[in-house]
PDB file of N, CA and C in Angstrom:
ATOM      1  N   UNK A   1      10.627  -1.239   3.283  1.00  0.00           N
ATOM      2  CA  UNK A   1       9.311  -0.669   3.533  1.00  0.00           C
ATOM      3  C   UNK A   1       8.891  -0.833   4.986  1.00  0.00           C
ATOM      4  N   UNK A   2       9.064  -1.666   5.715  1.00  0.00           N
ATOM      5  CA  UNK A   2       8.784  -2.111   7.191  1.00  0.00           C
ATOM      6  C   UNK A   2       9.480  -1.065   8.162  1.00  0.00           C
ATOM      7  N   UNK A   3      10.747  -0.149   7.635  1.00  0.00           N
ATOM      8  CA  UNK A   3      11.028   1.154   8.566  1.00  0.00           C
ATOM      9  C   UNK A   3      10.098   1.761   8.135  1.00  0.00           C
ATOM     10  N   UNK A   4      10.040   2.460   6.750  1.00  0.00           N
ATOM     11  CA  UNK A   4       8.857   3.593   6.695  1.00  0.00           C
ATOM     12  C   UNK A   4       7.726   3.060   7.654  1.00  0.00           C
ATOM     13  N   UNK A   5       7.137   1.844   7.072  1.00  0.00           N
ATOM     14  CA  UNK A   5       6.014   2.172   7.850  1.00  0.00           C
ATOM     15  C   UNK A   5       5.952   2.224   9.319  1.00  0.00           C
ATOM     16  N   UNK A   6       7.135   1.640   9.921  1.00  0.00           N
ATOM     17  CA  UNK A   6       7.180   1.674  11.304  1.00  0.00           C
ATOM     18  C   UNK A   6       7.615   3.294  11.714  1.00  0.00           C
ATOM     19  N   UNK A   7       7.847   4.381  10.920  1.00  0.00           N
ATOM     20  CA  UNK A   7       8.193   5.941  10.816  1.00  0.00           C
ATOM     21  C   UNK A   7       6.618   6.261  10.518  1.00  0.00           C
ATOM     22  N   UNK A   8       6.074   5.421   9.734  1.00  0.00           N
ATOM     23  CA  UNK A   8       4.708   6.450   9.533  1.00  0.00           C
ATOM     24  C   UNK A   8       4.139   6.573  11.418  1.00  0.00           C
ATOM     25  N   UNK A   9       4.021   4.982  12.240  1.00  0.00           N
ATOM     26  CA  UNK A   9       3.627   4.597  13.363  1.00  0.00           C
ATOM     27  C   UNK A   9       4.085   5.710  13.808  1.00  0.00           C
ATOM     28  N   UNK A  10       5.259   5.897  14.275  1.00  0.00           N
ATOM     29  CA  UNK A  10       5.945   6.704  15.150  1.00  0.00           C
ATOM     30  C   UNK A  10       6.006   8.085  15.294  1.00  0.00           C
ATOM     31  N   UNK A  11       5.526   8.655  13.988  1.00  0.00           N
ATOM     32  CA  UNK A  11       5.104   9.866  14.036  1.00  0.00           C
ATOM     33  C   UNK A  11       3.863  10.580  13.810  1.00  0.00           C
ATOM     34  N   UNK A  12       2.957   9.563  13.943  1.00  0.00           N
ATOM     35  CA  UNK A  12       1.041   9.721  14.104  1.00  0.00           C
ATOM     36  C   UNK A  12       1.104  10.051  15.430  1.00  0.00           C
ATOM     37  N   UNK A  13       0.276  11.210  15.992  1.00  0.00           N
ATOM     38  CA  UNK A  13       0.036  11.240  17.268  1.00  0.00           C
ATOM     39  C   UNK A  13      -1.411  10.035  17.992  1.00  0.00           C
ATOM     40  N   UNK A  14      -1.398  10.230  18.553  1.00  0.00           N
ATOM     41  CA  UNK A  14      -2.626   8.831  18.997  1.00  0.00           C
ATOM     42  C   UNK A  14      -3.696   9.057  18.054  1.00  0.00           C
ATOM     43  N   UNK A  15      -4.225  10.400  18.214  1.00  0.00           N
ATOM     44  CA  UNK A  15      -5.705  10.138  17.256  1.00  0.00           C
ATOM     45  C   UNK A  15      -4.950  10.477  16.076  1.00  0.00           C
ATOM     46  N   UNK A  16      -4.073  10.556  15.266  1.00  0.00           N
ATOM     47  CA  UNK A  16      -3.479  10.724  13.874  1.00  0.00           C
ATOM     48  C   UNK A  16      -4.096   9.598  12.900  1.00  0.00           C
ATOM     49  N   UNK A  17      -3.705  10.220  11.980  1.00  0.00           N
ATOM     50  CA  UNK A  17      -4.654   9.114  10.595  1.00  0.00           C
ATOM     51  C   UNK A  17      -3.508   9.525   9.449  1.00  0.00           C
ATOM     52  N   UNK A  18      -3.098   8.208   8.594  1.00  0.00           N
ATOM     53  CA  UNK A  18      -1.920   8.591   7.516  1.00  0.00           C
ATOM     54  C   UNK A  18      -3.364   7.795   6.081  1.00  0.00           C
ATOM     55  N   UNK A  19      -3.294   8.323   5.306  1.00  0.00           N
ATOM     56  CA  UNK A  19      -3.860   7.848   3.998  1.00  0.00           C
ATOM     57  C   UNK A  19      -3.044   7.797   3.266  1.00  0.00           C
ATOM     58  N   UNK A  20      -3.047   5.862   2.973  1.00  0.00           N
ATOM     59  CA  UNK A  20      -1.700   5.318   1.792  1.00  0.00           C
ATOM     60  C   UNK A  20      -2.482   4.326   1.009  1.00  0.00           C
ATOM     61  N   UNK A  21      -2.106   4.836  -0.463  1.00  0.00           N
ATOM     62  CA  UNK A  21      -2.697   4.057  -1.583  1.00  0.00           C
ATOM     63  C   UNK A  21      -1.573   3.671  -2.173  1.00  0.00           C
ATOM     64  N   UNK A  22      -1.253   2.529  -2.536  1.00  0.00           N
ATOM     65  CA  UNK A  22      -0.105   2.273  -3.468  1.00  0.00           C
ATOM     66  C   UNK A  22      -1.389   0.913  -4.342  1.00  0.00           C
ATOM     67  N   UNK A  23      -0.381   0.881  -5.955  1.00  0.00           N
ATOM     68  CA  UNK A  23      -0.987  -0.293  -6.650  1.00  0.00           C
ATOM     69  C   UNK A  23      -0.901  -1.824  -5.316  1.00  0.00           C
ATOM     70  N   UNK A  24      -1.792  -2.652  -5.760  1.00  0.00           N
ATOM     71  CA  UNK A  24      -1.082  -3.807  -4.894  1.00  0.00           C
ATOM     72  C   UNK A  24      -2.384  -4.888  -6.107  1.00  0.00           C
ATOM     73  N   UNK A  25      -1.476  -6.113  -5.974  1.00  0.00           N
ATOM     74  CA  UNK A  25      -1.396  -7.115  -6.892  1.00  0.00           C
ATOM     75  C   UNK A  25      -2.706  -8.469  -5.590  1.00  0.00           C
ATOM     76  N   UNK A  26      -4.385  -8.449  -5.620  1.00  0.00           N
ATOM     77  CA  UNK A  26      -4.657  -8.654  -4.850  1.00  0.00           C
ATOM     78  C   UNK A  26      -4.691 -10.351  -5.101  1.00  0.00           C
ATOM     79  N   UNK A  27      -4.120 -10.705  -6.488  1.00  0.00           N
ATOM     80  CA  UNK A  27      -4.121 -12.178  -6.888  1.00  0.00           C
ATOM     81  C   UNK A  27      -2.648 -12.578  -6.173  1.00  0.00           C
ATOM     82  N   UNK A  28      -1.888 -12.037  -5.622  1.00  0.00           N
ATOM     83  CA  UNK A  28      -0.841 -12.079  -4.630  1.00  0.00           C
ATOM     84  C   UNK A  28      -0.807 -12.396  -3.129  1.00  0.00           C
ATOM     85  N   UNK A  29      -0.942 -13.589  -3.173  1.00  0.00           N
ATOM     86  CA  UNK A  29      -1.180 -13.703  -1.557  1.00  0.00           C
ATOM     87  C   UNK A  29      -0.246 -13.144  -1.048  1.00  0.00           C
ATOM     88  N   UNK A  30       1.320 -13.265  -1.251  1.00  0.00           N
ATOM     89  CA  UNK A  30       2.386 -12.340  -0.858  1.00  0.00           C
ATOM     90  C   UNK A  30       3.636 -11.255  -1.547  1.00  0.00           C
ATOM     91  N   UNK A  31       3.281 -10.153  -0.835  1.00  0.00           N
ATOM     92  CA  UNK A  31       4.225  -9.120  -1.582  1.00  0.00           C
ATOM     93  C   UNK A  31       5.417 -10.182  -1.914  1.00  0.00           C
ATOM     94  N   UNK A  32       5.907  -9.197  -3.911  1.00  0.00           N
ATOM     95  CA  UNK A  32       7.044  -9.649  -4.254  1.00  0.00           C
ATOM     96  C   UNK A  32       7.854  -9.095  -3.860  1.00  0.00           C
ATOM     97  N   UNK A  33       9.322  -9.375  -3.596  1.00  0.00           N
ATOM     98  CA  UNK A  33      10.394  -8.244  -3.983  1.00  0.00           C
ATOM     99  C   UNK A  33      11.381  -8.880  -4.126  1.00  0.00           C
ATOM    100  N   UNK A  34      12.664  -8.510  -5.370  1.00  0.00           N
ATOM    101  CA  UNK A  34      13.948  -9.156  -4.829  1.00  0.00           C
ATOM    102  C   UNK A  34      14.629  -7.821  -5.543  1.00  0.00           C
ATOM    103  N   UNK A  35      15.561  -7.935  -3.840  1.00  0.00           N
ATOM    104  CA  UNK A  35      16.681  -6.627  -4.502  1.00  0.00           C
ATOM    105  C   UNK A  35      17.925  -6.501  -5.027  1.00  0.00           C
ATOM    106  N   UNK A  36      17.737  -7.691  -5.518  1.00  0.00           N
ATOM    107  CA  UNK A  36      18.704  -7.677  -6.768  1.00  0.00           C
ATOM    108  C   UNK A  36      18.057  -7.524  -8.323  1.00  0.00           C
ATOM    109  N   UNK A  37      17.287  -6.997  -8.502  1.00  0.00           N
ATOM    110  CA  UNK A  37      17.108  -6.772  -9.574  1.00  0.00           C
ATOM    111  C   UNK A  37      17.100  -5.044  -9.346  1.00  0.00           C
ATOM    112  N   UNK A  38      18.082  -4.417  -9.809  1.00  0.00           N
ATOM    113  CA  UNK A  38      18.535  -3.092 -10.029  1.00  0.00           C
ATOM    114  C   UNK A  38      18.538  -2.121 -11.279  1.00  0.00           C
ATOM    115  N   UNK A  39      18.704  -3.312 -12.565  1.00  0.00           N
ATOM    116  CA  UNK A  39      18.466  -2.363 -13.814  1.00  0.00           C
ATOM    117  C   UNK A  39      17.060  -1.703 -14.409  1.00  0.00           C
ATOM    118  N   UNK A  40      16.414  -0.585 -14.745  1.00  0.00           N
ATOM    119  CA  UNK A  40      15.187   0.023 -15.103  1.00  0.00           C
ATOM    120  C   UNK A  40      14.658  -0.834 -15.426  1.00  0.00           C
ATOM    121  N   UNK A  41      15.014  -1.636 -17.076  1.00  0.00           N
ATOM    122  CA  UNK A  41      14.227  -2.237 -17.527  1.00  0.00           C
ATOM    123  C   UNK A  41      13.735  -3.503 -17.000  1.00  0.00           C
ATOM    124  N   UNK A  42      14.551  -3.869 -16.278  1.00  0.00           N
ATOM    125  CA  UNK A  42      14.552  -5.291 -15.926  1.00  0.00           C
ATOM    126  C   UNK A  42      13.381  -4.813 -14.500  1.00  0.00           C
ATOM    127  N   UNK A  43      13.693  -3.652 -13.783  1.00  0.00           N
ATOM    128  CA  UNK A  43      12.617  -3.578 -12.750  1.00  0.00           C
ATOM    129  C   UNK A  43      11.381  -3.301 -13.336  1.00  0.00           C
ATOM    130  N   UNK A  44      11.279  -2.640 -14.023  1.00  0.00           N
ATOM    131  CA  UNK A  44       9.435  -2.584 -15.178  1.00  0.00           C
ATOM    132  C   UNK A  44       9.087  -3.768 -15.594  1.00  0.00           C
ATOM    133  N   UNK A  45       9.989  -4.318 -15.991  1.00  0.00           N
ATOM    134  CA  UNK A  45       9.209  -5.941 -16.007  1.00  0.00           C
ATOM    135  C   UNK A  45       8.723  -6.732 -14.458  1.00  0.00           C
ATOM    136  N   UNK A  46       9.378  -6.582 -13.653  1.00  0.00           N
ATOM    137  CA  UNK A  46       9.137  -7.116 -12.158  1.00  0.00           C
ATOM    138  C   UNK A  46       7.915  -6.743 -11.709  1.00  0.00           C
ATOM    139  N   UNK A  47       8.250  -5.038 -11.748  1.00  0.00           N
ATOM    140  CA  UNK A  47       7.486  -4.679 -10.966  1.00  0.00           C
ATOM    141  C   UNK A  47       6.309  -3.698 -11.112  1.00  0.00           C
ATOM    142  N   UNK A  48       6.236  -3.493 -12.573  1.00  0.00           N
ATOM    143  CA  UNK A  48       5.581  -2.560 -13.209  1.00  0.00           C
ATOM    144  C   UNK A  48       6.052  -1.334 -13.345  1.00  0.00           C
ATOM    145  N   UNK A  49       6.953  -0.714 -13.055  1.00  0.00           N
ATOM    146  CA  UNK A  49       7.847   0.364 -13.078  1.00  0.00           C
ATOM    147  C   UNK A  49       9.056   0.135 -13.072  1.00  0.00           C
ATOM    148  N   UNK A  50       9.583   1.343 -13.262  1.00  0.00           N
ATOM    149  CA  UNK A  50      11.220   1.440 -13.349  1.00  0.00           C
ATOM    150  C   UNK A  50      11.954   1.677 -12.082  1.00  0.00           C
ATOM    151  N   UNK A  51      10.882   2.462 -11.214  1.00  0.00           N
ATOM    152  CA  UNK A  51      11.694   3.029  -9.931  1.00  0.00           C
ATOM    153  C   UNK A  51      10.432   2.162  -8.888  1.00  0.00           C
ATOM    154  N   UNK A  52       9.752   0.949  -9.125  1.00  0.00           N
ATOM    155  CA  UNK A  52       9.618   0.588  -7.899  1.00  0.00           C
ATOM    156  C   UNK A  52       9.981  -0.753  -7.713  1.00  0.00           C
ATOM    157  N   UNK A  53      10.168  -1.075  -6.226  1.00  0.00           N
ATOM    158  CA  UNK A  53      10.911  -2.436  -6.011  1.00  0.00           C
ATOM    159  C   UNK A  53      10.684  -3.493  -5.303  1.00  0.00           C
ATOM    160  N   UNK A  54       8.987  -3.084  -5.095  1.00  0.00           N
ATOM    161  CA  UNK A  54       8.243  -4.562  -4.918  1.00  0.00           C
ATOM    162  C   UNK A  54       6.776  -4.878  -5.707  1.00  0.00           C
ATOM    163  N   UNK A  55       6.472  -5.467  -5.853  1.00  0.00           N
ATOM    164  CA  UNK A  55       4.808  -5.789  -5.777  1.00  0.00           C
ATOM    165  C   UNK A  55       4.045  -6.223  -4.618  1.00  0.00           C
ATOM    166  N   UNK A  56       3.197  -5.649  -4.000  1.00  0.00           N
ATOM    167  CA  UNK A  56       2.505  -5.450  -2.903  1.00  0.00           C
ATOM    168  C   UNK A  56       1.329  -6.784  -3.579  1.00  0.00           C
ATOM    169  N   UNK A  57       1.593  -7.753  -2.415  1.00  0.00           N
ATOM    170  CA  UNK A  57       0.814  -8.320  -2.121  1.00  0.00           C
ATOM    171  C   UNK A  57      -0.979  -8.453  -1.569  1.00  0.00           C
ATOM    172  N   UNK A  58      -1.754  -9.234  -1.244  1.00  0.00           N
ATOM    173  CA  UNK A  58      -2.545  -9.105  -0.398  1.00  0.00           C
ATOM    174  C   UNK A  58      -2.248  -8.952   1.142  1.00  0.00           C
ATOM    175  N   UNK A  59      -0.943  -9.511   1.744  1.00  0.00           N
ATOM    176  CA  UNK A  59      -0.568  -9.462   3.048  1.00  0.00           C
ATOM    177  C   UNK A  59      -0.099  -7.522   3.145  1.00  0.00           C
ATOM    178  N   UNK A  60      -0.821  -6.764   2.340  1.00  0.00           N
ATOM    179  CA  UNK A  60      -0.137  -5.022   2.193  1.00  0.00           C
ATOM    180  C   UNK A  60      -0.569  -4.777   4.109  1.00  0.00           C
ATOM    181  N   UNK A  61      -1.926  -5.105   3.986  1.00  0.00           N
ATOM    182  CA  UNK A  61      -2.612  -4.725   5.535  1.00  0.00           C
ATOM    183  C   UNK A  61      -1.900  -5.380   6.679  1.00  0.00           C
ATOM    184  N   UNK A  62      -1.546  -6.408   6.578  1.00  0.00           N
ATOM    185  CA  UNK A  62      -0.796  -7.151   7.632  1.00  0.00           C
ATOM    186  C   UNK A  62       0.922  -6.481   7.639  1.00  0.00           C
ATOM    187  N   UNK A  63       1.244  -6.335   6.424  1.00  0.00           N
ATOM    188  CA  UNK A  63       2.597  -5.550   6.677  1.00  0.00           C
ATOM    189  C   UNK A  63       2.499  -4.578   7.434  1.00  0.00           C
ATOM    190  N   UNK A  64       1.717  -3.830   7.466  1.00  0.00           N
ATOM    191  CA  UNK A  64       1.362  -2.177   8.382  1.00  0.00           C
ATOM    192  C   UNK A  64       0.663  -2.469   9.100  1.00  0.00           C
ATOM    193  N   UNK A  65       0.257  -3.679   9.672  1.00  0.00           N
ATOM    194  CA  UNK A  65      -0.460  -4.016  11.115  1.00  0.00           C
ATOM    195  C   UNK A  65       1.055  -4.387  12.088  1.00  0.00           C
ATOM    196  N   UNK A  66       1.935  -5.497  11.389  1.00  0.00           N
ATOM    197  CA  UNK A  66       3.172  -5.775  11.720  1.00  0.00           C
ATOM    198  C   UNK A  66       3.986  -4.355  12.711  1.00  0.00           C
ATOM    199  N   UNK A  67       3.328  -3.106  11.898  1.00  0.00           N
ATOM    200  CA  UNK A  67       4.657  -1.972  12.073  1.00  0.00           C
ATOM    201  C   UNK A  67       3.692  -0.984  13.424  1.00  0.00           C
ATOM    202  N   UNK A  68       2.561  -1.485  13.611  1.00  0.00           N
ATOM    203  CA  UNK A  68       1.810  -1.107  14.579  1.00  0.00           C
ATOM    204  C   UNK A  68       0.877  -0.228  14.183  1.00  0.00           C
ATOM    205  N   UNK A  69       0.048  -0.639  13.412  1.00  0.00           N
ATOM    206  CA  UNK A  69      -0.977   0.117  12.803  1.00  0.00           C
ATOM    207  C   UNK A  69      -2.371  -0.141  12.860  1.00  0.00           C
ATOM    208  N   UNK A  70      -3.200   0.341  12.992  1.00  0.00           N
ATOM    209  CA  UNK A  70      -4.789  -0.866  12.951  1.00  0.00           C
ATOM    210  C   UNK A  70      -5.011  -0.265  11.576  1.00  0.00           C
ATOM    211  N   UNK A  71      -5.516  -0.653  10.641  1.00  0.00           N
ATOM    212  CA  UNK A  71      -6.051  -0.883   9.309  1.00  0.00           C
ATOM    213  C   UNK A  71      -7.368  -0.598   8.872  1.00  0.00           C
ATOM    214  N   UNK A  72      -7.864   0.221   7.722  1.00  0.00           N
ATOM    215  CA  UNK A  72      -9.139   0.190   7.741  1.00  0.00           C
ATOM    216  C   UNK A  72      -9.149   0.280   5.882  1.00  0.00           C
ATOM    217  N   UNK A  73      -9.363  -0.737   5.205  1.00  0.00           N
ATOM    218  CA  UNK A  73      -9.269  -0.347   3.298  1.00  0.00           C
ATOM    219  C   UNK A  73     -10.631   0.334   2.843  1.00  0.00           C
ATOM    220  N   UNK A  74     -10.649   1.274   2.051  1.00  0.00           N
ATOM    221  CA  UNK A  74     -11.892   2.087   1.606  1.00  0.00           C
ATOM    222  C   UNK A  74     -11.729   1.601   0.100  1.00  0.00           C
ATOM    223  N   UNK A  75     -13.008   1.275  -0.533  1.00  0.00           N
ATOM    224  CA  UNK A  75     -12.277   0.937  -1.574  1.00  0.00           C
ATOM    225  C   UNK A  75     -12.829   2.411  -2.220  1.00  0.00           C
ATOM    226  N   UNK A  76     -11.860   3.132  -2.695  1.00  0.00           N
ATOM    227  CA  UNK A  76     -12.208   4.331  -3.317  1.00  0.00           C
ATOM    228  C   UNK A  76     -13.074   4.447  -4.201  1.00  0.00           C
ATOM    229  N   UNK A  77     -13.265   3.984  -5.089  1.00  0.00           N
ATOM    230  CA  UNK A  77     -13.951   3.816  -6.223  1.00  0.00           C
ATOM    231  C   UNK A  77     -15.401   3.927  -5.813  1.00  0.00           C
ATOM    232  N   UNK A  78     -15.997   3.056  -4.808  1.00  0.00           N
ATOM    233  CA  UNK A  78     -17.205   2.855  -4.701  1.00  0.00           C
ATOM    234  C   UNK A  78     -17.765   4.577  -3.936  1.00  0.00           C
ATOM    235  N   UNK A  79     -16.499   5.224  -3.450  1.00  0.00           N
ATOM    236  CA  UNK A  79     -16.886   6.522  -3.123  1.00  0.00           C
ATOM    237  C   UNK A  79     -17.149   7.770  -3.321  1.00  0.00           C
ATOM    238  N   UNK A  80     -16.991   7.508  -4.876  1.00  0.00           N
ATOM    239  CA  UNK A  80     -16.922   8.560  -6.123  1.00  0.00           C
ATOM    240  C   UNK A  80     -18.307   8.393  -7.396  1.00  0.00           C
ATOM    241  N   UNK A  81     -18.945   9.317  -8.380  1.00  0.00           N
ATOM    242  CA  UNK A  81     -19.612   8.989  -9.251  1.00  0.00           C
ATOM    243  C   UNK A  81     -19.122   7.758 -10.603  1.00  0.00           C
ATOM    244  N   UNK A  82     -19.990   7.502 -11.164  1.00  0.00           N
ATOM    245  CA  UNK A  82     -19.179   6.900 -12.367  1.00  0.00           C
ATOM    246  C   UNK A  82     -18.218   7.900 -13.438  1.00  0.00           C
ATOM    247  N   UNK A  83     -19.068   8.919 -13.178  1.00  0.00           N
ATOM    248  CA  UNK A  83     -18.122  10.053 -13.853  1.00  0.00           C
ATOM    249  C   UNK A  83     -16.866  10.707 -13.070  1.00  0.00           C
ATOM    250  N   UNK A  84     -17.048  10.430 -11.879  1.00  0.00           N
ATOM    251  CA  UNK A  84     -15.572  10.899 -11.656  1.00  0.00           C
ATOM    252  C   UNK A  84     -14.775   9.396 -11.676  1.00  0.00           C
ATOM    253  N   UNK A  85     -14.827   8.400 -11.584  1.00  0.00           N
ATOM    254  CA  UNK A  85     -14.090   7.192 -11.850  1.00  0.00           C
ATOM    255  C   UNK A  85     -13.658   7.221 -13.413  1.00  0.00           C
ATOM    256  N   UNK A  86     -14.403   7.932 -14.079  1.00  0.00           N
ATOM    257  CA  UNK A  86     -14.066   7.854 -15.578  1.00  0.00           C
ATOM    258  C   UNK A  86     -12.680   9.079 -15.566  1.00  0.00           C
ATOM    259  N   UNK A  87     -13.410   9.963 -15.253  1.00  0.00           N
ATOM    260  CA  UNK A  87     -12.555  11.014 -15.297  1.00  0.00           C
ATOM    261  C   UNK A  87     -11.305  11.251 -14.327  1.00  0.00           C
ATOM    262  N   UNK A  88     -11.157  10.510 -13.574  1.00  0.00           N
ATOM    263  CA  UNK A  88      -9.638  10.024 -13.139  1.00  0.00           C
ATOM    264  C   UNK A  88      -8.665   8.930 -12.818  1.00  0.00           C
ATOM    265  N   UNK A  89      -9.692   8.129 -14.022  1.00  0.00           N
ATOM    266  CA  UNK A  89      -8.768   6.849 -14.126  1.00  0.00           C
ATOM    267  C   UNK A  89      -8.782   5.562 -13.360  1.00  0.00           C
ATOM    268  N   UNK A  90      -9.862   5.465 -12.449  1.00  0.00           N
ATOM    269  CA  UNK A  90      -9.656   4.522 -11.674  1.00  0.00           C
ATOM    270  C   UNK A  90      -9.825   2.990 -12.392  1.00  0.00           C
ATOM    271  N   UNK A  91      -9.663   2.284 -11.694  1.00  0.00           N
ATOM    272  CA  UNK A  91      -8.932   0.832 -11.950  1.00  0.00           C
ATOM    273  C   UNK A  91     -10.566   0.431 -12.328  1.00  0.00           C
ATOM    274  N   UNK A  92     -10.637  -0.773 -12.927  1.00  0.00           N
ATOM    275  CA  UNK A  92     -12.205  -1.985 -12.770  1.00  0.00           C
ATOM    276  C   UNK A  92     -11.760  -2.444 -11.034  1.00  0.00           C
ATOM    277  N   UNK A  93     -13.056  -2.526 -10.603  1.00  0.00           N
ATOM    278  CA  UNK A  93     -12.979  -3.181  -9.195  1.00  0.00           C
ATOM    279  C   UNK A  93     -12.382  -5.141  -9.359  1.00  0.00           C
ATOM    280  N   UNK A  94     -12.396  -5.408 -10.176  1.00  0.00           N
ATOM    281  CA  UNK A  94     -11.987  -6.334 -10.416  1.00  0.00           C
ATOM    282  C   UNK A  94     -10.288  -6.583 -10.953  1.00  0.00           C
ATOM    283  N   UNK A  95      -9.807  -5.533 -11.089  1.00  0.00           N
ATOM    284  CA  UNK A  95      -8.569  -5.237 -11.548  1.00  0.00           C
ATOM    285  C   UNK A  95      -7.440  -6.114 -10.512  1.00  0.00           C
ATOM    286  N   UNK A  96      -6.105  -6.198 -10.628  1.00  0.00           N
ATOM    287  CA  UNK A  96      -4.745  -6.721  -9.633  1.00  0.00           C
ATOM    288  C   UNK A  96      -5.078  -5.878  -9.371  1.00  0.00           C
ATOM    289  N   UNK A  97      -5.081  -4.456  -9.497  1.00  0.00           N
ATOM    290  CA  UNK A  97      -4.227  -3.127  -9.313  1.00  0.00           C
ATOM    291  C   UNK A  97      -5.529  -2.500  -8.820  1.00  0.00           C
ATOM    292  N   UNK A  98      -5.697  -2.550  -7.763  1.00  0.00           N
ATOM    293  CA  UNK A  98      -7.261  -1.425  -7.310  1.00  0.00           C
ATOM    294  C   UNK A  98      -6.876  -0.386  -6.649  1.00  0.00           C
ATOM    295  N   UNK A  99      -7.453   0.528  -6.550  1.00  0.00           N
ATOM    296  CA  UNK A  99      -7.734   1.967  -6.356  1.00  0.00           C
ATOM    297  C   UNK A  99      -7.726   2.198  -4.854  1.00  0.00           C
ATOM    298  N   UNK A 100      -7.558   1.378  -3.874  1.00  0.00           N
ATOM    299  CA  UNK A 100      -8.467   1.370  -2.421  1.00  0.00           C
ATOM    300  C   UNK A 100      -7.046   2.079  -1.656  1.00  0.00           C
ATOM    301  N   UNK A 101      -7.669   3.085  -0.646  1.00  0.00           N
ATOM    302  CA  UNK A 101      -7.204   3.605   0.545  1.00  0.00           C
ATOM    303  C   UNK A 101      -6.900   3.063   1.351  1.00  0.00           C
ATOM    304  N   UNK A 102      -5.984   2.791   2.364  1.00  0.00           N
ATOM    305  CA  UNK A 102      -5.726   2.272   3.556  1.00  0.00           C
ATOM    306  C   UNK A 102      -5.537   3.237   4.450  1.00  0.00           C
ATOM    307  N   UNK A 103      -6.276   3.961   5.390  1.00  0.00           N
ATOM    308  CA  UNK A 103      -6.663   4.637   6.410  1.00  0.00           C
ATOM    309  C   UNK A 103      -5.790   3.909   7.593  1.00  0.00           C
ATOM    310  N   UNK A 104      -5.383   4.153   8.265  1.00  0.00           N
ATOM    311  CA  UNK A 104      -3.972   4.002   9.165  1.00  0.00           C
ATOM    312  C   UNK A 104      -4.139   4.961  10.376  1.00  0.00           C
ATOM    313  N   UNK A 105      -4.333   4.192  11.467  1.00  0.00           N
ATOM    314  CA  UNK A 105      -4.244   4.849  12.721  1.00  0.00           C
ATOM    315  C   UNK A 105      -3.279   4.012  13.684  1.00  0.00           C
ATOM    316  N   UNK A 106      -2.902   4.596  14.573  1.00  0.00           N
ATOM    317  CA  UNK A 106      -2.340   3.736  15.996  1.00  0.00           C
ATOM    318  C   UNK A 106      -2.766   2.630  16.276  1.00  0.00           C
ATOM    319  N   UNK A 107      -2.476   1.781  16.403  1.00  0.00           N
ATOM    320  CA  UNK A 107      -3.395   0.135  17.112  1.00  0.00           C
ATOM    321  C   UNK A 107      -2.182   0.221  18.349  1.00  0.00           C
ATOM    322  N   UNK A 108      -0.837   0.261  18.496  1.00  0.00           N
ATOM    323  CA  UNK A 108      -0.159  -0.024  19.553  1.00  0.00           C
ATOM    324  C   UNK A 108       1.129   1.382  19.786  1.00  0.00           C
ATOM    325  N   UNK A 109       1.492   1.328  20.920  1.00  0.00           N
ATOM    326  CA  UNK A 109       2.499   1.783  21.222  1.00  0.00           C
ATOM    327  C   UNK A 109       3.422   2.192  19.913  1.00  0.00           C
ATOM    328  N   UNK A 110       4.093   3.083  19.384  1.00  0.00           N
ATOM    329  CA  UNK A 110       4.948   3.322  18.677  1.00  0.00           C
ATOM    330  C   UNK A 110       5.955   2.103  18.774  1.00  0.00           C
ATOM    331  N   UNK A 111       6.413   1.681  17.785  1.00  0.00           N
ATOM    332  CA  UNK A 111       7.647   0.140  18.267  1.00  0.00           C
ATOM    333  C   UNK A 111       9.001   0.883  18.350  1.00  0.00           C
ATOM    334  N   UNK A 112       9.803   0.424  19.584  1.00  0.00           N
ATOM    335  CA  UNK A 112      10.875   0.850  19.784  1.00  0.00           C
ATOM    336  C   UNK A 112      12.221   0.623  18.348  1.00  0.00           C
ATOM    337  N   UNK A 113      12.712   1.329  18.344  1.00  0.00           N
ATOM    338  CA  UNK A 113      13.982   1.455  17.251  1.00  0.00           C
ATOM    339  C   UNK A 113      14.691   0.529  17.396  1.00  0.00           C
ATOM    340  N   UNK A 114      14.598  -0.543  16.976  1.00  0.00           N
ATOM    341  CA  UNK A 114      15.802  -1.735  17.220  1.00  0.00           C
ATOM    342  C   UNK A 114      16.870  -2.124  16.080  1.00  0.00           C
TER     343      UNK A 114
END
């Protein structure tokens, strides 16, 4: 995940903006991952799915600050009616798994390809 996001950096122009929501686990001080666990079932138990291969921590913002990003979380929910939160599912604000935007702009230089 640390190339993508260092690819999201690199291809924002200065004033560019990327909007990324993924689940993230906020009773997690740090993203899980181990990549050895490869079989479906065994990754739905890990990770809540079959095809994904971490659990996103609270450090999600600092990972994409790491890749040169400045950070801004919206928490979605609070930006919608109660009826549209009903009507598309969003999480309890109290949930692991919240609903919130991470708004993503430039903070530094694109990081060189190393």
């Amino acid at each position: 995940d640390a190339q993508a996001m260092r690819e999201i950096r690199r291809v924002l122009t200065p004033d560019g903006r990327a909007f990324l929501q993924h689940p993230i686990d906020h009773a997690r001080a740090v993203t899980y991952e181990d990549p050895s666990i490869t079989d479906p079932e065994s990754r739905s138990r890990a990770f809540g799915q079959w095809d994904h291969v971490r659990v996103y921590g609270a450090d999600f913002p600092a990972r994409l600050q790491a890749a040169g990003l400045a950070v801004q979380c919206v928490p979605y929910r609070d930006q919608v009616s109660p009826q549209e939160v009903q009507r598309i599912g969003l999480r309890d604000p109290d949930s692991k798994r919240a609903d919130d935007i991470y708004i993503c702009t430039p903070a530094t230089p694109a990081p060189s390809r190393a």
